[in-house]
PDB file of N, CA and C in Angstrom:
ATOM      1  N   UNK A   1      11.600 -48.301  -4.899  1.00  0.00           N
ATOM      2  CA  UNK A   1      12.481 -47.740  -5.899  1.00  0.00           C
ATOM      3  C   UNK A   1      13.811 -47.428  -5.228  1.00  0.00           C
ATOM      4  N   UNK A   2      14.945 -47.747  -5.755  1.00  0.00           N
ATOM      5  CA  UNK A   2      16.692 -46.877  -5.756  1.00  0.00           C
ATOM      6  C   UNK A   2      16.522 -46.046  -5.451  1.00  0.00           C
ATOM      7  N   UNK A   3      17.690 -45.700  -4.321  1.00  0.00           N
ATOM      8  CA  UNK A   3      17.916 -44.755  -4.276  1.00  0.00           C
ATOM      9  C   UNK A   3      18.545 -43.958  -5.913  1.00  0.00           C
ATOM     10  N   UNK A   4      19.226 -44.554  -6.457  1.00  0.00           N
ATOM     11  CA  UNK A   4      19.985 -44.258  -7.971  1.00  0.00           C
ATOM     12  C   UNK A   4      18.206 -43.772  -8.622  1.00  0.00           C
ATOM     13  N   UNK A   5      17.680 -44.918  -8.580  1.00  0.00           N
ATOM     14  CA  UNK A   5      16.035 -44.926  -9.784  1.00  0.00           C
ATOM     15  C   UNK A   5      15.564 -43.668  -9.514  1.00  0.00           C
ATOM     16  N   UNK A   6      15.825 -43.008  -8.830  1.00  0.00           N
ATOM     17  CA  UNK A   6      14.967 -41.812  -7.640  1.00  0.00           C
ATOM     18  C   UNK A   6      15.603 -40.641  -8.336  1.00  0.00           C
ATOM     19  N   UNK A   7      16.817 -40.783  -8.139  1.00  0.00           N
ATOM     20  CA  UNK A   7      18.035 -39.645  -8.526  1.00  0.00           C
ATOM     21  C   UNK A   7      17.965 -39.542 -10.000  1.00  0.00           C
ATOM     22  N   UNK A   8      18.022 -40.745 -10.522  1.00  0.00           N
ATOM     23  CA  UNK A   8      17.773 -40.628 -11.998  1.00  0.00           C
ATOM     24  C   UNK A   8      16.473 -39.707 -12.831  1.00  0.00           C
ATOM     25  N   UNK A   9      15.129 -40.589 -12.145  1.00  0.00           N
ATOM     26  CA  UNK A   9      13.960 -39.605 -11.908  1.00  0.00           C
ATOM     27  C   UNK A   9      14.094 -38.498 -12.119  1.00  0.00           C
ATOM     28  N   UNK A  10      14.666 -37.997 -10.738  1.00  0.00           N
ATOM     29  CA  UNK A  10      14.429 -36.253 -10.620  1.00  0.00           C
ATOM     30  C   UNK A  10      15.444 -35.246 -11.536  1.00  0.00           C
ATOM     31  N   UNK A  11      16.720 -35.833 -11.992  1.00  0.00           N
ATOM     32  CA  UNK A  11      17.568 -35.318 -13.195  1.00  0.00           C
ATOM     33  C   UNK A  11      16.228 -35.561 -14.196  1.00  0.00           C
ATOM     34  N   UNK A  12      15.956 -36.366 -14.860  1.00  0.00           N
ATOM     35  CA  UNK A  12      15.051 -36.176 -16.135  1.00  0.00           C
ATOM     36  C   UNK A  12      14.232 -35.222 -16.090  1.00  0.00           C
ATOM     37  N   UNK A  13      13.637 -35.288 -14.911  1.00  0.00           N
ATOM     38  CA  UNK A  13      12.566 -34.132 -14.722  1.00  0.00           C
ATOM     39  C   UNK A  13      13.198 -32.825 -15.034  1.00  0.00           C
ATOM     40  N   UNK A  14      14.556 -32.718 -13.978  1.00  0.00           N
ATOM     41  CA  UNK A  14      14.532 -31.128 -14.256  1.00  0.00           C
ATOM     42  C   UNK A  14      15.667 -30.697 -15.308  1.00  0.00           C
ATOM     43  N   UNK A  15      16.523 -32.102 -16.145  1.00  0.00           N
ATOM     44  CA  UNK A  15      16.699 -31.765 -17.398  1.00  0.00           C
ATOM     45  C   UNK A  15      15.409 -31.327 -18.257  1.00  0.00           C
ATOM     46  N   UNK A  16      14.324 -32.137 -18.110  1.00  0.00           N
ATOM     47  CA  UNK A  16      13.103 -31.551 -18.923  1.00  0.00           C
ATOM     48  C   UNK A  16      12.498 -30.148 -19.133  1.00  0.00           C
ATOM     49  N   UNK A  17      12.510 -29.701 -17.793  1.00  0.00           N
ATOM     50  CA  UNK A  17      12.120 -28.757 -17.529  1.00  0.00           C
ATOM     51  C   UNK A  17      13.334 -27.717 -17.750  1.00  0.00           C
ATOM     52  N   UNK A  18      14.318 -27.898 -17.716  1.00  0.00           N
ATOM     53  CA  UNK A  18      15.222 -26.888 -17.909  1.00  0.00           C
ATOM     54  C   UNK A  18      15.127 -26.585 -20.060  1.00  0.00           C
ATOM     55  N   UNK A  19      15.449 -27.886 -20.454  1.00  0.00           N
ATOM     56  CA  UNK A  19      14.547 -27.608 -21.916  1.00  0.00           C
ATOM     57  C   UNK A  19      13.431 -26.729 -22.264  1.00  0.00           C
ATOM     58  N   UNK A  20      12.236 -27.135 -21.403  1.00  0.00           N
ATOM     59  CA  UNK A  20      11.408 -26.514 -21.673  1.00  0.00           C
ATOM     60  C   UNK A  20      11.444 -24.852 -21.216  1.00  0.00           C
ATOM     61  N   UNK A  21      11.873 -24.685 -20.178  1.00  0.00           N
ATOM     62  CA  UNK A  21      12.373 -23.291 -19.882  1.00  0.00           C
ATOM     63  C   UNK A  21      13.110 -22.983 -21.053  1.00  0.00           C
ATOM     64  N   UNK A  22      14.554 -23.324 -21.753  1.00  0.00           N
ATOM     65  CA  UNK A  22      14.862 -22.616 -22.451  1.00  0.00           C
ATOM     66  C   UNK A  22      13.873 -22.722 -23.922  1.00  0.00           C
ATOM     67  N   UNK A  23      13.447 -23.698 -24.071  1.00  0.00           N
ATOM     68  CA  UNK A  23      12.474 -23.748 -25.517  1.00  0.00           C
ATOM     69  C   UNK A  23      11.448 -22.225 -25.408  1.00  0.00           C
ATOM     70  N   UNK A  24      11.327 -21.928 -24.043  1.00  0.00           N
ATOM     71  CA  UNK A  24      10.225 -20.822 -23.821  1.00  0.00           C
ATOM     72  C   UNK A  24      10.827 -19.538 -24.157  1.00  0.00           C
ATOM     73  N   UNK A  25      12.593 -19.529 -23.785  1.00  0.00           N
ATOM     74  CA  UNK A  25      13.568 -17.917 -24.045  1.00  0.00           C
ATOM     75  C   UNK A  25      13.313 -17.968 -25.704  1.00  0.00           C
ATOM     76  N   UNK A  26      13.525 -19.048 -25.995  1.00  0.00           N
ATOM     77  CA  UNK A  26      13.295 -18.785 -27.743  1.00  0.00           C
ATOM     78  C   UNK A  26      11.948 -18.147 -27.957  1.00  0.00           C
ATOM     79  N   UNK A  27      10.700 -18.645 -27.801  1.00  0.00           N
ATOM     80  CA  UNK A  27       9.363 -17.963 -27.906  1.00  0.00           C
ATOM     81  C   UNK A  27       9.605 -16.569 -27.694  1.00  0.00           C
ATOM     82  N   UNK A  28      10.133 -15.885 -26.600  1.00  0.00           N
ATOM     83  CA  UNK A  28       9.972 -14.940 -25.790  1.00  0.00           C
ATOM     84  C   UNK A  28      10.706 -13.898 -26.982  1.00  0.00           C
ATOM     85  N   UNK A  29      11.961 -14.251 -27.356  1.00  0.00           N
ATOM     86  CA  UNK A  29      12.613 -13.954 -28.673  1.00  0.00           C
ATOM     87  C   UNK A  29      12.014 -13.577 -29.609  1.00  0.00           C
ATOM     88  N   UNK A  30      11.376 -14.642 -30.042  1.00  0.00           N
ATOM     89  CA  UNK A  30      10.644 -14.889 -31.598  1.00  0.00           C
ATOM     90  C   UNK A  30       9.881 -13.659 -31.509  1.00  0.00           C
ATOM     91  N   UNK A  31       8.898 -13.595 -30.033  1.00  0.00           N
ATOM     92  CA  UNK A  31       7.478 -13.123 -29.913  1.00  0.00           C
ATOM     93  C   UNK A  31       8.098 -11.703 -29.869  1.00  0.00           C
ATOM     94  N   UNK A  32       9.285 -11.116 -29.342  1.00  0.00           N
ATOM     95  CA  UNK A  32      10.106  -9.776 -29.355  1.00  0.00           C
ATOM     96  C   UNK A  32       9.802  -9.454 -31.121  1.00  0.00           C
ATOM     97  N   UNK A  33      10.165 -10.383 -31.585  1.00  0.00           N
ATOM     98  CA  UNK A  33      10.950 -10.315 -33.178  1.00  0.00           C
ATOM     99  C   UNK A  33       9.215  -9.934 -34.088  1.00  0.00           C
ATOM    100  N   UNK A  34       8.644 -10.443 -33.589  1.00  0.00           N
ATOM    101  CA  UNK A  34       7.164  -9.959 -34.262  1.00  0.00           C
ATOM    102  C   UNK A  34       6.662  -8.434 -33.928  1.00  0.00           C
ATOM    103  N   UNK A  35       7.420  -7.401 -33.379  1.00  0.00           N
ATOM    104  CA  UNK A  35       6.552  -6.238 -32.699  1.00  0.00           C
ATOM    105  C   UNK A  35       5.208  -5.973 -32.825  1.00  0.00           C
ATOM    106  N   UNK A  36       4.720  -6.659 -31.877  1.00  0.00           N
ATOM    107  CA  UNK A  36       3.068  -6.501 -31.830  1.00  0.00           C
ATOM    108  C   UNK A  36       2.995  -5.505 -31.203  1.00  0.00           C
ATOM    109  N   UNK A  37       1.666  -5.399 -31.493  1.00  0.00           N
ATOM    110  CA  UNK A  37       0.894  -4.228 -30.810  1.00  0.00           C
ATOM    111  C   UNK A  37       1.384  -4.240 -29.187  1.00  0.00           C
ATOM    112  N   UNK A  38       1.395  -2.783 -28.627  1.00  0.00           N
ATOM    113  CA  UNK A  38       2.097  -2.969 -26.954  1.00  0.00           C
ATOM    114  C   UNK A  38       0.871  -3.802 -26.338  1.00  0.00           C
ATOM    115  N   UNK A  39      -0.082  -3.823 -26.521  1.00  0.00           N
ATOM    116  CA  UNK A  39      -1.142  -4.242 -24.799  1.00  0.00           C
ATOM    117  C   UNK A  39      -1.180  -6.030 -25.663  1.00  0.00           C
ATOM    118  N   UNK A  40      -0.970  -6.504 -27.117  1.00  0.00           N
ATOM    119  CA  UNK A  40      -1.112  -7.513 -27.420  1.00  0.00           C
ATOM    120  C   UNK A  40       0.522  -8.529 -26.812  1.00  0.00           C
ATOM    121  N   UNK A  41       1.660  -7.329 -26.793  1.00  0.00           N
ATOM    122  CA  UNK A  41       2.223  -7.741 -26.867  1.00  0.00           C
ATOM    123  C   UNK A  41       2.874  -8.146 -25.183  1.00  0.00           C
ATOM    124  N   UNK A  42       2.211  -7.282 -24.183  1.00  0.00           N
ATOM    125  CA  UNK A  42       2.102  -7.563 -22.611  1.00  0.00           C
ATOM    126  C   UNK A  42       1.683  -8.337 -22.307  1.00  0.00           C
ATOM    127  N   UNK A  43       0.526  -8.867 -23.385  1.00  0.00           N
ATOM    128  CA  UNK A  43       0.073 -10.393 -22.526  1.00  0.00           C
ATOM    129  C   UNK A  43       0.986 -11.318 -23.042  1.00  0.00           C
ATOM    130  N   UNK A  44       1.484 -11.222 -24.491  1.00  0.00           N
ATOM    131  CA  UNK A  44       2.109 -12.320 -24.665  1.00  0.00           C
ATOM    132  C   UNK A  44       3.278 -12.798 -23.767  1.00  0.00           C
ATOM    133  N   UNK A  45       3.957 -11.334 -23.512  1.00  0.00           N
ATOM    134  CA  UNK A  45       5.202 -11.699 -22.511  1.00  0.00           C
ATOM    135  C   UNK A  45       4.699 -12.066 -20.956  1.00  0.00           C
ATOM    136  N   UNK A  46       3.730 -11.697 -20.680  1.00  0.00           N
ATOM    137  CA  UNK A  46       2.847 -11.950 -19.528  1.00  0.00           C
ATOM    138  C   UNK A  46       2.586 -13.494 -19.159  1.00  0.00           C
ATOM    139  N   UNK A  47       1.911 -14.124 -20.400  1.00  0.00           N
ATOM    140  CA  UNK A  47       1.550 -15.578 -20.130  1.00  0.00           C
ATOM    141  C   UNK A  47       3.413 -15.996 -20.523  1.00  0.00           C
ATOM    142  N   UNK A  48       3.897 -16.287 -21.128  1.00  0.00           N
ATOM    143  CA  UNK A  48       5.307 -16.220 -21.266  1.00  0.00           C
ATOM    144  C   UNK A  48       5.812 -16.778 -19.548  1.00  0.00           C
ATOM    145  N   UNK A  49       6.205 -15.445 -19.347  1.00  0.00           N
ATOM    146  CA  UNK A  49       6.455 -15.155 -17.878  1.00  0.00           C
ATOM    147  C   UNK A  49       5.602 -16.014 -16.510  1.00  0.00           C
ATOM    148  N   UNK A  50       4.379 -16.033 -16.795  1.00  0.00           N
ATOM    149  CA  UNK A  50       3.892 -16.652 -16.109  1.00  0.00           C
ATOM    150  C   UNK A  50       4.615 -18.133 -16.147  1.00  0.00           C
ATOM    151  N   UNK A  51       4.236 -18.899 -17.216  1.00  0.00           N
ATOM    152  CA  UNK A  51       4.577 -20.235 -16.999  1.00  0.00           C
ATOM    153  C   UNK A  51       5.676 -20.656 -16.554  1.00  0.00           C
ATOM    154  N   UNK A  52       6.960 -19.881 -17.492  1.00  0.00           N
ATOM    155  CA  UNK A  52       7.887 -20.177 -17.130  1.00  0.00           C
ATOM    156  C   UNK A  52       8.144 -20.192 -15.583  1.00  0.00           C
ATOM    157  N   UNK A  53       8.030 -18.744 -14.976  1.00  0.00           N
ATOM    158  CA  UNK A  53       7.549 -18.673 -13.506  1.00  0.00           C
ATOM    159  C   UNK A  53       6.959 -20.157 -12.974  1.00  0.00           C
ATOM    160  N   UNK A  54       6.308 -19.931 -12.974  1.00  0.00           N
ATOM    161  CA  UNK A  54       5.495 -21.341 -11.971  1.00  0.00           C
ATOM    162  C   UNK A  54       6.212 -22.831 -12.589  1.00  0.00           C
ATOM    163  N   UNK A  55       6.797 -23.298 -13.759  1.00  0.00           N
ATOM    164  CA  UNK A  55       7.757 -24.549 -13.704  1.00  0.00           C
ATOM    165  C   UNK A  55       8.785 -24.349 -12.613  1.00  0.00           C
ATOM    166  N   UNK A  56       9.810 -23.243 -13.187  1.00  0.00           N
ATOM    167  CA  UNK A  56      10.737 -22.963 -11.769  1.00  0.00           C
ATOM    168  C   UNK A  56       9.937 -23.050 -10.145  1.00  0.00           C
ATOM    169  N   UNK A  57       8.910 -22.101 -10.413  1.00  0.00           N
ATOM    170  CA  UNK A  57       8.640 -22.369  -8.869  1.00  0.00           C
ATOM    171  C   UNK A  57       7.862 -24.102  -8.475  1.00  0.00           C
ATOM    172  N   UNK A  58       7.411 -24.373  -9.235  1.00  0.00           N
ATOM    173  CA  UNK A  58       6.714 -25.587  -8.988  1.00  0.00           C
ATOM    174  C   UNK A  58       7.853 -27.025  -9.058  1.00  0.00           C
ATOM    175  N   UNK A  59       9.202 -26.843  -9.624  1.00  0.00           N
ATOM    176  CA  UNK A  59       9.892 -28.052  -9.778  1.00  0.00           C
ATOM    177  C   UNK A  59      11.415 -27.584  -8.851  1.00  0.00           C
ATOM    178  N   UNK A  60      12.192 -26.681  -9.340  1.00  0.00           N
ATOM    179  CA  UNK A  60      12.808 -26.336  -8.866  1.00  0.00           C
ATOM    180  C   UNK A  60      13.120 -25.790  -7.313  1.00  0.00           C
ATOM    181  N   UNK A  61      11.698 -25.096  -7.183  1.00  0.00           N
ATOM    182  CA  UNK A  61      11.634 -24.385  -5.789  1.00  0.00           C
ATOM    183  C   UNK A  61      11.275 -25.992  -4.806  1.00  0.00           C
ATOM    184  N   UNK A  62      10.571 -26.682  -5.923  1.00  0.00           N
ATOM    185  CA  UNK A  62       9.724 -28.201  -4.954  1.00  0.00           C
ATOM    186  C   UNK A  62       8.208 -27.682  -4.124  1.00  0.00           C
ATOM    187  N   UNK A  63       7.696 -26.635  -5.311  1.00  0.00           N
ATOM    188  CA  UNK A  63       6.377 -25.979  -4.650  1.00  0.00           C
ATOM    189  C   UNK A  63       5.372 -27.076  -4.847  1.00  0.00           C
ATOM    190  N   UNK A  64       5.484 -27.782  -6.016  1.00  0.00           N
ATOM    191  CA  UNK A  64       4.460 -29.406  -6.160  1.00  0.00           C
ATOM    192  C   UNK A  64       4.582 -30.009  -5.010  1.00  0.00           C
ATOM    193  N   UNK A  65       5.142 -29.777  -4.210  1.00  0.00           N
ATOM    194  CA  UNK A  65       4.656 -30.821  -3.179  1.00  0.00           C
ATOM    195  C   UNK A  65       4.214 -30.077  -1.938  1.00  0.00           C
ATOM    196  N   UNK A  66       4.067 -28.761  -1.738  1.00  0.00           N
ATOM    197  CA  UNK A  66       3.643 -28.104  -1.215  1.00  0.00           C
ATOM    198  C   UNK A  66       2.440 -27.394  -0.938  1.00  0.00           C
ATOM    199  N   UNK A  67       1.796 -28.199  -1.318  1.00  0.00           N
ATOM    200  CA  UNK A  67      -0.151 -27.525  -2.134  1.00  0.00           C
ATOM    201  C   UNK A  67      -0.734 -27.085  -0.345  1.00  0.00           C
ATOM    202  N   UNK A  68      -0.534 -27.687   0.906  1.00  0.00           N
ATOM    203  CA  UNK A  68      -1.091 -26.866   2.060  1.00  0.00           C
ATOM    204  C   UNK A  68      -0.496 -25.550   2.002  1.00  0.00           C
ATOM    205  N   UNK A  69       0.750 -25.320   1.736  1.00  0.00           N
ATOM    206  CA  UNK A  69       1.284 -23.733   2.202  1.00  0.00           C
ATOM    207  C   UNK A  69       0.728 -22.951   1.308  1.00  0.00           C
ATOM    208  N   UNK A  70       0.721 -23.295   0.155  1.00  0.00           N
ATOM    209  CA  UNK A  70       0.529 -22.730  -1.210  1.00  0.00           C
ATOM    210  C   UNK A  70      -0.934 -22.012  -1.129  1.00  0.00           C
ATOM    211  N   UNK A  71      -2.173 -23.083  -0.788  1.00  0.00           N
ATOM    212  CA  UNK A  71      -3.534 -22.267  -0.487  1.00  0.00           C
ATOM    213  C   UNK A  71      -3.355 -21.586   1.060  1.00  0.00           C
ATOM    214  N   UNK A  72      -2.547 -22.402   1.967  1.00  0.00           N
ATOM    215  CA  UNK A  72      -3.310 -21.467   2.730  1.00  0.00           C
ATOM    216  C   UNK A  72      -2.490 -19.804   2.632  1.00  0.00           C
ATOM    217  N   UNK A  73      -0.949 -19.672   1.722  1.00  0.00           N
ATOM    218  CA  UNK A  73      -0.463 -18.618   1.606  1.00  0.00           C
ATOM    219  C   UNK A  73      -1.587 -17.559   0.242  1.00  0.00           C
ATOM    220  N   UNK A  74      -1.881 -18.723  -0.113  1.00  0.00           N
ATOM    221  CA  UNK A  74      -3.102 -17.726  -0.829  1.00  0.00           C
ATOM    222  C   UNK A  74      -4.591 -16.974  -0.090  1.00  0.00           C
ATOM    223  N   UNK A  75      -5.203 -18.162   0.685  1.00  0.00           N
ATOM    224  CA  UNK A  75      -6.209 -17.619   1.139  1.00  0.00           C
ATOM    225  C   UNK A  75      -5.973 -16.691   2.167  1.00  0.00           C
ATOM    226  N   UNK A  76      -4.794 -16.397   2.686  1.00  0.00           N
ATOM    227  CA  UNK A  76      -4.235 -15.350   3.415  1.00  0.00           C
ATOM    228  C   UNK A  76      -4.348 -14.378   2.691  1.00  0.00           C
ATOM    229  N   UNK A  77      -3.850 -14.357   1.444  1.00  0.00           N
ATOM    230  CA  UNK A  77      -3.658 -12.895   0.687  1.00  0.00           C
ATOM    231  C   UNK A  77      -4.582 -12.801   0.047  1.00  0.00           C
ATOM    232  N   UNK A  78      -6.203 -13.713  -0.094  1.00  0.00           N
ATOM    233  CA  UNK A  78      -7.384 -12.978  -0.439  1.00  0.00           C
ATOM    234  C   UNK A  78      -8.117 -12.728   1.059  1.00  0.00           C
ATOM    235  N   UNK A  79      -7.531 -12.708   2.159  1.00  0.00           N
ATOM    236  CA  UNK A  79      -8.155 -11.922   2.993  1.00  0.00           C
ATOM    237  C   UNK A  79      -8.018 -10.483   3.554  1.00  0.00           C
ATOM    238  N   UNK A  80      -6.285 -10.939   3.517  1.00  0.00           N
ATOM    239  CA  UNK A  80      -5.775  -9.563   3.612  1.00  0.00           C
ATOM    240  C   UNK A  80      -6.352  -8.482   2.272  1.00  0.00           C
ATOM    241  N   UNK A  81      -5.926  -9.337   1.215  1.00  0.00           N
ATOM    242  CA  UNK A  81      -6.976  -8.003   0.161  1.00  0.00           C
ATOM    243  C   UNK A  81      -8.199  -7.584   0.266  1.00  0.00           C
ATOM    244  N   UNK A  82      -9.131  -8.446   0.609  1.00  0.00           N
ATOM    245  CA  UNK A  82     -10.508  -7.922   1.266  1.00  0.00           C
ATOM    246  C   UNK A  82     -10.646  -7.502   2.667  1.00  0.00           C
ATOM    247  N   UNK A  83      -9.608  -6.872   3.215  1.00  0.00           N
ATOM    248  CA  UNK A  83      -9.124  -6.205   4.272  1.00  0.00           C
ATOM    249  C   UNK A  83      -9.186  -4.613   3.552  1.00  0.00           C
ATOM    250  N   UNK A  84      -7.853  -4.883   3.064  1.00  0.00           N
ATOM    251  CA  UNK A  84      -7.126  -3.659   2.524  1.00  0.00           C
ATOM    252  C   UNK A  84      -7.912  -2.697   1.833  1.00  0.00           C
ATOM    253  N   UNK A  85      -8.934  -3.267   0.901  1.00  0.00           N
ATOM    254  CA  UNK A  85     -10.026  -3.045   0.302  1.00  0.00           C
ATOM    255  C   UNK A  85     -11.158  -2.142   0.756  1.00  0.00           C
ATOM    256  N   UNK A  86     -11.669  -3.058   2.289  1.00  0.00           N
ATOM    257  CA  UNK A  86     -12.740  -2.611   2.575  1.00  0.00           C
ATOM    258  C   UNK A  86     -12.474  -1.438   3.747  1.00  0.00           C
ATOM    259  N   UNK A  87     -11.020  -1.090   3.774  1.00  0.00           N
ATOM    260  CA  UNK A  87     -11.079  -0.239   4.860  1.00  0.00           C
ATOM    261  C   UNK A  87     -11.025   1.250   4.213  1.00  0.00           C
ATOM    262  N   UNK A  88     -11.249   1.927   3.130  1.00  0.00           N
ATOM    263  CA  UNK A  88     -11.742   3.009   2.784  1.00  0.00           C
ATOM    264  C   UNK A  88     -13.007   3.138   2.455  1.00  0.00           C
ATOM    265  N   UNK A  89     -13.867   1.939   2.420  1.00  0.00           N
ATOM    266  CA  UNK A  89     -15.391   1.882   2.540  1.00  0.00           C
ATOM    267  C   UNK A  89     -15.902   2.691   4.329  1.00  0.00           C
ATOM    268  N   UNK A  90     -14.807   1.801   5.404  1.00  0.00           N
ATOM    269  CA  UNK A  90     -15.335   2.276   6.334  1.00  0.00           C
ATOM    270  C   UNK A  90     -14.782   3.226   6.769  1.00  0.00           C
ATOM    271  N   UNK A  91     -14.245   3.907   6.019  1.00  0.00           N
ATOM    272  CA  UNK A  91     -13.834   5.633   6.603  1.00  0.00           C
ATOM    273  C   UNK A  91     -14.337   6.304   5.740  1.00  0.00           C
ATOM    274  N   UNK A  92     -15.073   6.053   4.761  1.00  0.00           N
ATOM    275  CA  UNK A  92     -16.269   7.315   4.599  1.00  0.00           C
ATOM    276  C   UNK A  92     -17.057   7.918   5.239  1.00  0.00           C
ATOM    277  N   UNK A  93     -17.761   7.256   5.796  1.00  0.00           N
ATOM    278  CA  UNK A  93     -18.682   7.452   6.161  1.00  0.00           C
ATOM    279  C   UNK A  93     -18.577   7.854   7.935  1.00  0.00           C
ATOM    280  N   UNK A  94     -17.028   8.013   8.077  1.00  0.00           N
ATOM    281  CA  UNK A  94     -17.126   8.654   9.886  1.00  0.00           C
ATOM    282  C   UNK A  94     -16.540   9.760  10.030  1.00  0.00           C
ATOM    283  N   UNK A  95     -17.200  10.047  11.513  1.00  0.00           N
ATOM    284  CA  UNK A  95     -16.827  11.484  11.654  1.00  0.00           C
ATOM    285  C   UNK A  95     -15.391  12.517  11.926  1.00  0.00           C
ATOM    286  N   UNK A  96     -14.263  11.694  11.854  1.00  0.00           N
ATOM    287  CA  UNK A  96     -13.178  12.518  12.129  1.00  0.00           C
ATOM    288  C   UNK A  96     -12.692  13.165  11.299  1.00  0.00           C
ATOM    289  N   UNK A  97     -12.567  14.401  12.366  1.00  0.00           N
ATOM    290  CA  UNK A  97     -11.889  15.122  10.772  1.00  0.00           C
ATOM    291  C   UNK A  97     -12.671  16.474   9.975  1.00  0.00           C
ATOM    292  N   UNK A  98     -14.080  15.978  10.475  1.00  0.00           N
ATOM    293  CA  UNK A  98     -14.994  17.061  10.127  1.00  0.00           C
ATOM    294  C   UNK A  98     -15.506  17.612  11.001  1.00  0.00           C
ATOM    295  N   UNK A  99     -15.283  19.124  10.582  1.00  0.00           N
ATOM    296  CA  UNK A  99     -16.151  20.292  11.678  1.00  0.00           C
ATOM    297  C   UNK A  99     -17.265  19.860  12.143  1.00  0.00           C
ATOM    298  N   UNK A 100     -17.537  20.407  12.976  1.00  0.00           N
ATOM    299  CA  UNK A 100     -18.648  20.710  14.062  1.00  0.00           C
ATOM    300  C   UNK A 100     -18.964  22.216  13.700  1.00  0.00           C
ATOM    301  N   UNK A 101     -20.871  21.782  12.987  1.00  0.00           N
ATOM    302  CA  UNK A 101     -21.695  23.041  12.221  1.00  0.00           C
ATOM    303  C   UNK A 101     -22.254  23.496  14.052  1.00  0.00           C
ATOM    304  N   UNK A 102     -21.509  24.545  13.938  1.00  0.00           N
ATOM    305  CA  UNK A 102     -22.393  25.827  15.659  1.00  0.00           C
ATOM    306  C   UNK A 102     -22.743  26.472  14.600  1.00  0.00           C
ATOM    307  N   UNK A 103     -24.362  26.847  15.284  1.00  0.00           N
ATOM    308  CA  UNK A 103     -24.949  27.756  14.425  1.00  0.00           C
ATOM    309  C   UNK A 103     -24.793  28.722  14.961  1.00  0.00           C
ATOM    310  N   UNK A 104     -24.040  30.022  14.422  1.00  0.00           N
ATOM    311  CA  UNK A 104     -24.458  30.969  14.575  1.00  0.00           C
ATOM    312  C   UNK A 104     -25.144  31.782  15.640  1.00  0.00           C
ATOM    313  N   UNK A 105     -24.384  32.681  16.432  1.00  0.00           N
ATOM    314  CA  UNK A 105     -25.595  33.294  17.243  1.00  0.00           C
ATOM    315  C   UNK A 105     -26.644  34.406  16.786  1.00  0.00           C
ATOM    316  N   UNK A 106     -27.805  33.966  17.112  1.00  0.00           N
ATOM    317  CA  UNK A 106     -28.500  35.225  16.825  1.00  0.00           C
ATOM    318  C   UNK A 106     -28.621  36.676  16.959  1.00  0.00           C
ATOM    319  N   UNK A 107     -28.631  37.374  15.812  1.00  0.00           N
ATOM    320  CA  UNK A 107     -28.193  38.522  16.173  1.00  0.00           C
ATOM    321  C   UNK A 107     -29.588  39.749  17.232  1.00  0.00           C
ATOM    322  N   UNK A 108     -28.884  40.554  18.167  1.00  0.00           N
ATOM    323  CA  UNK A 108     -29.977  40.406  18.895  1.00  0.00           C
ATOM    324  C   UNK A 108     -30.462  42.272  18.923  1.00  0.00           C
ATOM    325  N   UNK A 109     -31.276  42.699  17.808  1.00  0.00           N
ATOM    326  CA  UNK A 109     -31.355  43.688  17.230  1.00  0.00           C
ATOM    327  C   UNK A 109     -30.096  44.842  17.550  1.00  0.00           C
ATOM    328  N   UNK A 110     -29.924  46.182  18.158  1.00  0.00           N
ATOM    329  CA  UNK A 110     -28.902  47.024  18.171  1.00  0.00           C
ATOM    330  C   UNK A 110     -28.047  46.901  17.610  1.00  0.00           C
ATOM    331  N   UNK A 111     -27.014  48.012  17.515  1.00  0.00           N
ATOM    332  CA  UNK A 111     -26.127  47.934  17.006  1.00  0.00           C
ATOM    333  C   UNK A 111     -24.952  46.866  17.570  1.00  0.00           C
TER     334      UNK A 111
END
């Protein structure tokens, strides 16, 4: 393929996508213009947000061609979360921090 065929390509694409991004500000609008319920209306702007999100990041940023960084920047951050997670499991259960029970001396009759 052209170098031109190539260039041409990647304008369509991200004329497309720039469409479709703005076709989505209209939704986002519309979906304002309906006042839904608040928690109905968080997801809507939520998935909204999402997609739009990930076209930009996936065409624009050029994250589609990036799928090694992408998992392994993920499976990083489900380890670190099952890090972050499990480290108030293991400070329950230890000893710093808490007294030391001395019993008492016995009292040894007299005054």
């Amino acid at each position: 393929m052209s170098d031109s065929a190539d260039i041409k390509n990647h304008l369509g694409k991200y004329w497309m996508i720039g469409a479709a991004l703005l076709v989505f500000t209209g939704i986002t609008v519309a979906a304002n213009q309906l006042h839904l319920a608040v928690p109905l209306a968080i997801t809507v702007a939520l998935i909204i947000a999402i997609t739009k999100g990930s076209m930009v990041a996936a065409v624009f940023m050029h994250l589609s061609h990036e799928k090694k960084w992408i998992y392994g920047a993920l499976l990083l951050t489900v380890v670190f979360f099952i890090v972050l997670m499990s480290v108030p499991f293991l400070t329950v259960n230890d000893g710093i921090g808490t007294p030391i029970h001395v019993p008492a001396p016995a009292h040894t009759g007299g005054h």
